[in-house]
N, C-alpha and C. Protein backbone atom coordinates (compact mmCIF):
# COMPACT_ATOMS: atom_id res chain seq x y z
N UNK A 1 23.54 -74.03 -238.40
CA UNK A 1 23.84 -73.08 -239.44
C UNK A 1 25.19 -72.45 -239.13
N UNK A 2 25.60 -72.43 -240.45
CA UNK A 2 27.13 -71.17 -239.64
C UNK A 2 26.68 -69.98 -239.02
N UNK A 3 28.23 -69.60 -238.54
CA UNK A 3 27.97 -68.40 -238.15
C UNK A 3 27.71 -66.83 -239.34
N UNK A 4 28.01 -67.03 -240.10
CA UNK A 4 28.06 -65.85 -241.25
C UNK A 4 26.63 -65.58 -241.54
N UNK A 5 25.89 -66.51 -241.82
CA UNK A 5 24.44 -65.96 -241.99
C UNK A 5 23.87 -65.33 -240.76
N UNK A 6 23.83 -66.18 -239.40
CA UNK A 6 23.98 -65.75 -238.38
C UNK A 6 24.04 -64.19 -237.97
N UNK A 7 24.96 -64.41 -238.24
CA UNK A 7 25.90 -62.48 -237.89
C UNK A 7 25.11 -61.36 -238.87
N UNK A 8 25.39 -61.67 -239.94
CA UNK A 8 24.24 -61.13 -240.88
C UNK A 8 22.87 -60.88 -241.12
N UNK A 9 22.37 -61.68 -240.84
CA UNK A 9 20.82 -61.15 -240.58
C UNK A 9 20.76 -60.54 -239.08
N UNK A 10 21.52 -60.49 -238.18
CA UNK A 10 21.47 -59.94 -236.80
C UNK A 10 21.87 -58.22 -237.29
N UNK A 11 22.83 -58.45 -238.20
CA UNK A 11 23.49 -56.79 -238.37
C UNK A 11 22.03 -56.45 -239.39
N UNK A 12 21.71 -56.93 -240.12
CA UNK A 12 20.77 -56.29 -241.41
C UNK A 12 19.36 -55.72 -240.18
N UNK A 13 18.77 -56.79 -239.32
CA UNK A 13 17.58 -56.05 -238.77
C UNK A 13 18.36 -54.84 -237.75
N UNK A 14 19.27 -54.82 -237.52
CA UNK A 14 19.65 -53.01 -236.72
C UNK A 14 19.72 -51.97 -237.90
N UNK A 15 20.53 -52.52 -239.24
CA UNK A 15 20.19 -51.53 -239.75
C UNK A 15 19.10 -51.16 -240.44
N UNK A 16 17.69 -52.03 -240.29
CA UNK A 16 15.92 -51.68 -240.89
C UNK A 16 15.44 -51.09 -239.79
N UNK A 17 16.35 -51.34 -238.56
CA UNK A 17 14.89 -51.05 -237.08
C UNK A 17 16.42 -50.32 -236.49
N UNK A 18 16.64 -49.28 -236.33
CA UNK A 18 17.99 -48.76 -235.32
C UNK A 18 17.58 -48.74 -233.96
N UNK A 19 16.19 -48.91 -233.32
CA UNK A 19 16.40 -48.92 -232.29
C UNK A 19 17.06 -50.02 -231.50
N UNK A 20 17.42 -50.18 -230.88
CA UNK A 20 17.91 -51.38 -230.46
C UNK A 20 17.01 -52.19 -229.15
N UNK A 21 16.53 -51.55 -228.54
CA UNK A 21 15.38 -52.28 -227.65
C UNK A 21 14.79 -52.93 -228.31
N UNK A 22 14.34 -52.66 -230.05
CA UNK A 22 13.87 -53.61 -230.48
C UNK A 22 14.52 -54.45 -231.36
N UNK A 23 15.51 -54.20 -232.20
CA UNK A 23 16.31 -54.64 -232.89
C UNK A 23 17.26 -56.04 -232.55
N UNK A 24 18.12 -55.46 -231.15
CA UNK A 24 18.62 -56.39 -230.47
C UNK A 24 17.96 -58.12 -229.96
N UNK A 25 16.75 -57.56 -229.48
CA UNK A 25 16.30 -58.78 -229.23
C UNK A 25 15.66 -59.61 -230.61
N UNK A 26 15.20 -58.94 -231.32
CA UNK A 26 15.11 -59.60 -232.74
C UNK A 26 16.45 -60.06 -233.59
N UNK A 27 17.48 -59.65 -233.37
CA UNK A 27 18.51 -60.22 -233.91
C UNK A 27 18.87 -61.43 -233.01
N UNK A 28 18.78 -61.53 -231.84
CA UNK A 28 19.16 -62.36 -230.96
C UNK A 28 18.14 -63.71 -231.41
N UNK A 29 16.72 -63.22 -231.51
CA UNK A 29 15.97 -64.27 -232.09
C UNK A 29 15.63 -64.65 -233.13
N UNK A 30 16.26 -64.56 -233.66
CA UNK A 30 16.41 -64.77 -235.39
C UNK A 30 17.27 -65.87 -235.98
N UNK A 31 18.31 -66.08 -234.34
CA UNK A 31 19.35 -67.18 -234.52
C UNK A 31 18.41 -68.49 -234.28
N UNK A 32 17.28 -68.38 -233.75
CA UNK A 32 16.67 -69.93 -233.18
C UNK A 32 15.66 -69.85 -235.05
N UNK A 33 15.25 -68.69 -235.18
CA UNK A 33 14.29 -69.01 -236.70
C UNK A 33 15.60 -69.69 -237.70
N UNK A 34 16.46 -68.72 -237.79
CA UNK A 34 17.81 -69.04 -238.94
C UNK A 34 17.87 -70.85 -238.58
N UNK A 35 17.87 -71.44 -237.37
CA UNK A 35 18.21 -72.93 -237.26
C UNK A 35 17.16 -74.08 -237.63
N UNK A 36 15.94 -73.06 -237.88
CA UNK A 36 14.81 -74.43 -238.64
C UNK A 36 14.70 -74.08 -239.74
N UNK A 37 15.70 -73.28 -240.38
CA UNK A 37 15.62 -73.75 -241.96
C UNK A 37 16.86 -74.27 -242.14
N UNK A 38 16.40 -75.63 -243.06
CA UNK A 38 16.86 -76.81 -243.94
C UNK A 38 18.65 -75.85 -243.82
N UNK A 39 19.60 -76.73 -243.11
CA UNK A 39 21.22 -76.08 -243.58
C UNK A 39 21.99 -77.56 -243.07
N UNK A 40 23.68 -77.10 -243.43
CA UNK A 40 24.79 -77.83 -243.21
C UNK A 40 25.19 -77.04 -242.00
N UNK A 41 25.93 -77.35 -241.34
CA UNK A 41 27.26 -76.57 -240.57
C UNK A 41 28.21 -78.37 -240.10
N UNK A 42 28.93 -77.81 -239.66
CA UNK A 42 30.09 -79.37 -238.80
C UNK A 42 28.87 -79.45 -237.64
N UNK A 43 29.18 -80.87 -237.20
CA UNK A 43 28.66 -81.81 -236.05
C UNK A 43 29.52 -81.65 -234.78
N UNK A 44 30.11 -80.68 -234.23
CA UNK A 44 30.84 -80.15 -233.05
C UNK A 44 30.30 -81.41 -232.31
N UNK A 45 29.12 -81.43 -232.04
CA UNK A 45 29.21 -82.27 -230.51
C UNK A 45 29.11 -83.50 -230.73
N UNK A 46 28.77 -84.35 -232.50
CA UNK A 46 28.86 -85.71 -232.75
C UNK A 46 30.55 -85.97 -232.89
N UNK A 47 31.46 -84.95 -233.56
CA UNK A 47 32.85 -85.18 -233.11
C UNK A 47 33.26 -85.54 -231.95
N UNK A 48 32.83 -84.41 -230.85
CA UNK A 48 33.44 -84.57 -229.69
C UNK A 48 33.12 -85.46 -229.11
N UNK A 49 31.77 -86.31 -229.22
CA UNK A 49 31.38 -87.69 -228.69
C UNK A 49 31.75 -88.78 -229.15
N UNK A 50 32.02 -88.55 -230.71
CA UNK A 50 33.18 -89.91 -231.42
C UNK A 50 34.62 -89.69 -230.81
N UNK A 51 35.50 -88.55 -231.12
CA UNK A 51 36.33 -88.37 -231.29
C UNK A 51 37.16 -88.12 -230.07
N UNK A 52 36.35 -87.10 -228.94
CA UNK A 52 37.14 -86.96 -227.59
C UNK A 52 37.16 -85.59 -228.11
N UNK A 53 36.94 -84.83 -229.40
CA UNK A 53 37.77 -83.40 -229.39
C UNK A 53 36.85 -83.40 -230.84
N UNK A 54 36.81 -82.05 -231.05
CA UNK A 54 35.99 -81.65 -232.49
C UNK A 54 37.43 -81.62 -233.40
N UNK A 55 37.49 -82.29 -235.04
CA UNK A 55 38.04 -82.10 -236.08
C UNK A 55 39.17 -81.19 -235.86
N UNK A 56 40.51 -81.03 -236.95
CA UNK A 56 40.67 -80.00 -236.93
C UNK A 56 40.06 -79.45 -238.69
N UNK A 57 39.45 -80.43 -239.10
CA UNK A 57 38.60 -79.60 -240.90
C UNK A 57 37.60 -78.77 -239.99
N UNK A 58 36.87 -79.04 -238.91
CA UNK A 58 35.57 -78.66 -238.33
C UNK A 58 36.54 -77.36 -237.93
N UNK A 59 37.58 -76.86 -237.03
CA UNK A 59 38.39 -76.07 -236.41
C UNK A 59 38.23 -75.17 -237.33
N UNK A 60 38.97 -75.80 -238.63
CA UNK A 60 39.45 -74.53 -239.36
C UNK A 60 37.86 -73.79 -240.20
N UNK A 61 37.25 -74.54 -240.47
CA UNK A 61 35.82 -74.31 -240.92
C UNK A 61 35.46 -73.34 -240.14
N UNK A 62 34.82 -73.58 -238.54
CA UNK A 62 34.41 -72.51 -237.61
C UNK A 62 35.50 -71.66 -237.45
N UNK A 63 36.73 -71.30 -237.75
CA UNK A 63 37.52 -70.39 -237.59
C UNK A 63 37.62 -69.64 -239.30
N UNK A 64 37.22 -70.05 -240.13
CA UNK A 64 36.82 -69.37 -241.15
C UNK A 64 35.51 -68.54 -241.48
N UNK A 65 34.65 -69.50 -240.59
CA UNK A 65 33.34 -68.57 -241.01
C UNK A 65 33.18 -67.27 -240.02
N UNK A 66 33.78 -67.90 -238.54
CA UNK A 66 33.99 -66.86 -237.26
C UNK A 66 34.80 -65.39 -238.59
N UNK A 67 36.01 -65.58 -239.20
CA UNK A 67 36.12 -64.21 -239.89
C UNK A 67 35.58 -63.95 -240.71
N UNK A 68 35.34 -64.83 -241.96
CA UNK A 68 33.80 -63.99 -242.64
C UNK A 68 33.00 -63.24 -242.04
N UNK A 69 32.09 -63.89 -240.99
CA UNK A 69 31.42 -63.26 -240.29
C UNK A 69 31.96 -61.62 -239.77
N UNK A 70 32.70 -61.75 -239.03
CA UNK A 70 33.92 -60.76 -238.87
C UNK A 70 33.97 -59.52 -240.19
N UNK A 71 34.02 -59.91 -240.43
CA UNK A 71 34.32 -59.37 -242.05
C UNK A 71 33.17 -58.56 -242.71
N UNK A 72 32.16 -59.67 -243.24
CA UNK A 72 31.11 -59.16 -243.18
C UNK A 72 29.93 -58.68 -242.80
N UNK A 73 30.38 -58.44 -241.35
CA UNK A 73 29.70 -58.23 -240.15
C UNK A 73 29.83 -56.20 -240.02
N UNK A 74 31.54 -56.14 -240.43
CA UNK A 74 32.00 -54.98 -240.51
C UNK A 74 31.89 -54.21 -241.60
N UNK A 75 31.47 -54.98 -242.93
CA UNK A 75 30.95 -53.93 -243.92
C UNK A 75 30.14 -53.59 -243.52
N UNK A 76 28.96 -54.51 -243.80
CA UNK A 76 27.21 -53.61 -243.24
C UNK A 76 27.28 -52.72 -242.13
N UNK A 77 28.29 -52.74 -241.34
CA UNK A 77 28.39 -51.92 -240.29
C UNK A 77 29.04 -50.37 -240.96
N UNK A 78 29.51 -50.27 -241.60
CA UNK A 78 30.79 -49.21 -242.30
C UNK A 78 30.13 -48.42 -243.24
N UNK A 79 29.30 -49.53 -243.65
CA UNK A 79 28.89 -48.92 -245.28
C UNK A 79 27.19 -49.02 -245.10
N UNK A 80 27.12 -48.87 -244.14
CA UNK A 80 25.32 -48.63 -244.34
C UNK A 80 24.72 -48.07 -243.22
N UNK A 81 25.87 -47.29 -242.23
CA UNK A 81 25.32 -46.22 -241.34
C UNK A 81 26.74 -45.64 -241.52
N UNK A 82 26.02 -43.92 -241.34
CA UNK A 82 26.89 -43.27 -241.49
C UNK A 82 27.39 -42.61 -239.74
N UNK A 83 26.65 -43.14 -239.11
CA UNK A 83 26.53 -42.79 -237.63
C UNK A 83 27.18 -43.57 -236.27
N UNK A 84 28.43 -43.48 -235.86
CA UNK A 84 29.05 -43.98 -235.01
C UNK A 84 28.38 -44.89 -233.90
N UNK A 85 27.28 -44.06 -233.34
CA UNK A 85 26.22 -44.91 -232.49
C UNK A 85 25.44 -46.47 -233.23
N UNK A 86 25.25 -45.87 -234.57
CA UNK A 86 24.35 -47.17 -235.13
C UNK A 86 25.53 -48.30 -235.52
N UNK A 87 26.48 -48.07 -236.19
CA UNK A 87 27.62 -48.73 -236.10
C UNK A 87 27.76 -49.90 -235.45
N UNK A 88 27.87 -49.25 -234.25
CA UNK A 88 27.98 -49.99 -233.23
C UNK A 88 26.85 -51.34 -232.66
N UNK A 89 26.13 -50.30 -232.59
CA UNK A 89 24.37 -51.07 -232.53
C UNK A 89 24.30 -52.14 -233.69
N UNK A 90 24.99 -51.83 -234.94
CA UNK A 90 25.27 -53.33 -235.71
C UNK A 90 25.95 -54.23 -235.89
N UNK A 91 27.32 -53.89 -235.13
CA UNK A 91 28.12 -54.89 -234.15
C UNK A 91 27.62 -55.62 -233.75
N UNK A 92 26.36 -55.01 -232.44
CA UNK A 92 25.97 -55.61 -231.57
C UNK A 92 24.54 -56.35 -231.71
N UNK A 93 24.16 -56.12 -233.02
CA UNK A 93 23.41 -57.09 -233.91
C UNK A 93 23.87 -58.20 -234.43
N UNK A 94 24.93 -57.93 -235.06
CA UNK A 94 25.87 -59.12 -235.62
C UNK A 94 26.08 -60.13 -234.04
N UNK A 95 26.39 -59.62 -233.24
CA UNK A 95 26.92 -60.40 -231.93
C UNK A 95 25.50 -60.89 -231.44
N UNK A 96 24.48 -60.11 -231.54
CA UNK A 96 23.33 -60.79 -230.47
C UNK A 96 22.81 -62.38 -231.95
N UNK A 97 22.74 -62.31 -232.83
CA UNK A 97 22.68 -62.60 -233.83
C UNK A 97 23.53 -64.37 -233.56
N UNK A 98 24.48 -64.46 -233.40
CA UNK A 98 25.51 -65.60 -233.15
C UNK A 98 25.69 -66.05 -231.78
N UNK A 99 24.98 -64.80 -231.31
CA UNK A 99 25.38 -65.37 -229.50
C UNK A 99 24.88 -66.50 -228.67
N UNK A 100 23.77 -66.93 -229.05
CA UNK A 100 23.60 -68.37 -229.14
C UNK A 100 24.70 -69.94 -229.68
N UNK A 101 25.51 -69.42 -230.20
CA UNK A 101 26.28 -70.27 -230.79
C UNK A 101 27.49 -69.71 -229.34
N UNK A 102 27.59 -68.61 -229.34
CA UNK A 102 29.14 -68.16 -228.95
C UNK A 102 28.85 -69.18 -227.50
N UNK A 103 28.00 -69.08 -227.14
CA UNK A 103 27.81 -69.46 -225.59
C UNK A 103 28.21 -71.18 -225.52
N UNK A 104 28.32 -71.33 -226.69
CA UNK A 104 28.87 -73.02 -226.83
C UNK A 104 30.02 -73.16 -227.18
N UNK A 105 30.74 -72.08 -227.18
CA UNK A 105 32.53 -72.12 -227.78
C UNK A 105 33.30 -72.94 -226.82
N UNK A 106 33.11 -72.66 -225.32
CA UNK A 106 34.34 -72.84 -224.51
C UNK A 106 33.86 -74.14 -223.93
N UNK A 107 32.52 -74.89 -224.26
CA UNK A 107 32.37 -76.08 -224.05
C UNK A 107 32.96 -76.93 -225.27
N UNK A 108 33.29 -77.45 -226.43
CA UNK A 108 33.51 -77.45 -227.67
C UNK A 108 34.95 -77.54 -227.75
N UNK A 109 35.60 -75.97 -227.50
CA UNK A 109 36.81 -75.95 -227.54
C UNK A 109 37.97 -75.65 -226.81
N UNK A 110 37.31 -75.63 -225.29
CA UNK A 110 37.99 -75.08 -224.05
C UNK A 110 37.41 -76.52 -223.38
N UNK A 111 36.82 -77.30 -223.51
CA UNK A 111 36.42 -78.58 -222.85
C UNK A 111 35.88 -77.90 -221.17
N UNK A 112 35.14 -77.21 -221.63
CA UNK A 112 34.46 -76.31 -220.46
C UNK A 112 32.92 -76.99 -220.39
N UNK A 113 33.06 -77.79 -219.59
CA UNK A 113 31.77 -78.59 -219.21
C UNK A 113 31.01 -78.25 -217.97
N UNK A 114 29.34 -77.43 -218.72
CA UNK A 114 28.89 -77.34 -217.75
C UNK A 114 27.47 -77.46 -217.90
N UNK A 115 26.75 -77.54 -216.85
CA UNK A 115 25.30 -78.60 -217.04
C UNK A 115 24.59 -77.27 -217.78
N UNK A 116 24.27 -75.65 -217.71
CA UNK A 116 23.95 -74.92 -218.16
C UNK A 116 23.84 -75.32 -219.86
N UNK A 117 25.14 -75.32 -220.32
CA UNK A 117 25.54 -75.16 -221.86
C UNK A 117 25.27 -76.56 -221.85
N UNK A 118 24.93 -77.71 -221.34
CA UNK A 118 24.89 -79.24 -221.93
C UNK A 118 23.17 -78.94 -222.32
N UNK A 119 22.52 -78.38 -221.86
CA UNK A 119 20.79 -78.03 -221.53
C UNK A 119 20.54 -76.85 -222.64
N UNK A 120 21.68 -76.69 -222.90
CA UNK A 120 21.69 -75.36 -224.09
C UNK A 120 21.84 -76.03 -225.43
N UNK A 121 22.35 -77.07 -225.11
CA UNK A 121 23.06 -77.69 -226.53
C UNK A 121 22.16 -78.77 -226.84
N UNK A 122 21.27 -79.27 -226.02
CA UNK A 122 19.94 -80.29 -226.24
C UNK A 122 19.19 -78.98 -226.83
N UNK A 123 18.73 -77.85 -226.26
CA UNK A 123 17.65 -77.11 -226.75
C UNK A 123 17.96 -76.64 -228.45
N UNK A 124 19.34 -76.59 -228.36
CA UNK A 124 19.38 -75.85 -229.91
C UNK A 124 19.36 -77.11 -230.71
N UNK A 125 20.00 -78.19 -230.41
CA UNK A 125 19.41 -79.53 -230.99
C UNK A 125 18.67 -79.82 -231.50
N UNK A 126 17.44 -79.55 -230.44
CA UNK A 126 16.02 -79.92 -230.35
C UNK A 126 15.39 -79.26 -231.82
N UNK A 127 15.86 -77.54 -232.31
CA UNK A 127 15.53 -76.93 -233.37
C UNK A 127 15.95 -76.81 -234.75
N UNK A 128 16.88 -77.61 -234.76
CA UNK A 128 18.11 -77.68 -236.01
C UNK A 128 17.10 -78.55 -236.55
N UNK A 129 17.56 -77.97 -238.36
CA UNK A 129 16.85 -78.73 -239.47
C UNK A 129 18.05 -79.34 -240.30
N UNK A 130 19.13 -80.02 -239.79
CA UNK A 130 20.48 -80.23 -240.48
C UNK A 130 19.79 -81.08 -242.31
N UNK A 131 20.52 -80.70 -243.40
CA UNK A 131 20.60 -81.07 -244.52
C UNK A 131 21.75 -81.64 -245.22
N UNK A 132 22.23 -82.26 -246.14
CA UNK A 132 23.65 -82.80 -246.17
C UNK A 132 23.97 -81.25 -247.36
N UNK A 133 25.52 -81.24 -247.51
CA UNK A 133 26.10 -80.34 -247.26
C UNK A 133 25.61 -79.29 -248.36
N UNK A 134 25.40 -79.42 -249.58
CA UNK A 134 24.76 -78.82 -251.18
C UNK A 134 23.81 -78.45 -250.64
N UNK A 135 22.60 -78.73 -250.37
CA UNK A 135 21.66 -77.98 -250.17
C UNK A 135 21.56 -77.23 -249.10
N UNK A 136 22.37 -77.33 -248.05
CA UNK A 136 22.60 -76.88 -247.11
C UNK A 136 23.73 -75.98 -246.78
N UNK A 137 23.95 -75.78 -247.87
CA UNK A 137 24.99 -74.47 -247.89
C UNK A 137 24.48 -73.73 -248.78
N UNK A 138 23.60 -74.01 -249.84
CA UNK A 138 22.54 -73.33 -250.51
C UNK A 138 21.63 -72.15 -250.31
N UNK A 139 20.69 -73.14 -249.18
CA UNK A 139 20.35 -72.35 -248.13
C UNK A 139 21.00 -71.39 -247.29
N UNK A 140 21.74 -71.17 -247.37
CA UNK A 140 22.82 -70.40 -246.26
C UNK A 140 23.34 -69.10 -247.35
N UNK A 141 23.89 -69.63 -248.53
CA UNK A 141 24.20 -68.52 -249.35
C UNK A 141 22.96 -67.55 -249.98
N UNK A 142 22.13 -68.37 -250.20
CA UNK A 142 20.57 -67.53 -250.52
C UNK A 142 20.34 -66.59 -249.40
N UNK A 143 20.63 -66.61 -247.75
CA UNK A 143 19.99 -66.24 -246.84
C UNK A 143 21.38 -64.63 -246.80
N UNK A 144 22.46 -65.08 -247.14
CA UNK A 144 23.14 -64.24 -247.14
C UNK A 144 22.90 -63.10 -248.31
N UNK A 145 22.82 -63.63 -249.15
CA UNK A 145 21.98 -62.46 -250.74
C UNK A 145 21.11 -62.08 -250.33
N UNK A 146 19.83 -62.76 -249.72
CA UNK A 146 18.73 -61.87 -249.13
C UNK A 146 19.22 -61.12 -248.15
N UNK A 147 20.60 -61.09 -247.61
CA UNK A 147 20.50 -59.81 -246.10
C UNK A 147 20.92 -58.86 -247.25
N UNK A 148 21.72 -58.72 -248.09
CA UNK A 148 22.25 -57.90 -248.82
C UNK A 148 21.47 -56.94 -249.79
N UNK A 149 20.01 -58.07 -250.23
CA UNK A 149 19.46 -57.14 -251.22
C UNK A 149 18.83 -56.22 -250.06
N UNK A 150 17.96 -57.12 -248.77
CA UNK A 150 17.16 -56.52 -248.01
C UNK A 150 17.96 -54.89 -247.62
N UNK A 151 19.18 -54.92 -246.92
CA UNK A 151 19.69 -53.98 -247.11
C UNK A 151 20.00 -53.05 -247.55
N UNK A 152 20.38 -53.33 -249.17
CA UNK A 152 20.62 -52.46 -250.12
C UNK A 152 19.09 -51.70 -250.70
N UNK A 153 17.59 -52.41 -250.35
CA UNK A 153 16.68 -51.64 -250.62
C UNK A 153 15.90 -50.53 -249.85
């Protein structure tokens, strides 16, 4: 899945649950539920095993959704606590939210090979429901409207 839905449903449960003892770790696990429903994202590691190196369409893709995310990571944060502390705490929703992914950046794109993240990258494997790209970006934009209504109610 991209990262934008990702980030988003990580920021939306801090701002339903502010605590963060509980929040945090539910945003953090929400990234392994978000990956068994039916989506698209790029094939990072079928590139890098054809190719020697991931795309640069795949590059600019994950460097587009990385600022969406960004982006809309920082509204819900701005505009739906009025409180500097929670703010933050939805930052750090948005981040626990993707951090499963982040932990595979510098293998990917720093050619940072290490048996940890190779055992990381079979496990998230193991849970992905990949779809070809229409319905699977479908899924992804629906999931993003639902953080928004969930929010806004």
């Amino acid at each position: 899945m991209l990262e934008t839905p990702h980030a988003l449903v990580g920021a939306a449960i801090v701002t339903k649950i502010p605590n963060p003892l509980i929040s945090l770790p539910l945003a953090f696990a929400s990234h392994f539920v978000l990956d068994m429903v039916p989506h698209w994202n790029p094939h990072l590691n079928t590139e890098l095993q054809k190719y020697g190196h991931v795309t640069k369409r795949s590059t600019i893709i994950v460097a587009a959704d990385v600022l969406i995310s960004l982006a809309l990571g920082s509204f819900i944060a701005l505009n739906f606590s009025t409180d500097p502390t929670h703010m933050n705490t939805i930052f750090l929703g948005a981040f626990a939210g993707v951090l499963p992914d982040v932990v595979e950046g510098p293998y990917f794109f720093l050619s940072w090979k290490n048996e940890f993240v190779k055992k990381w990258l079979m496990f998230q494997k193991s849970i992905q429901v990949d779809t070809t790209m229409v319905p699977g970006l479908a899924t992804q934009i629906v999931t993003v409207v639902a953080v928004f209504w969930w929010i806004a109610s």
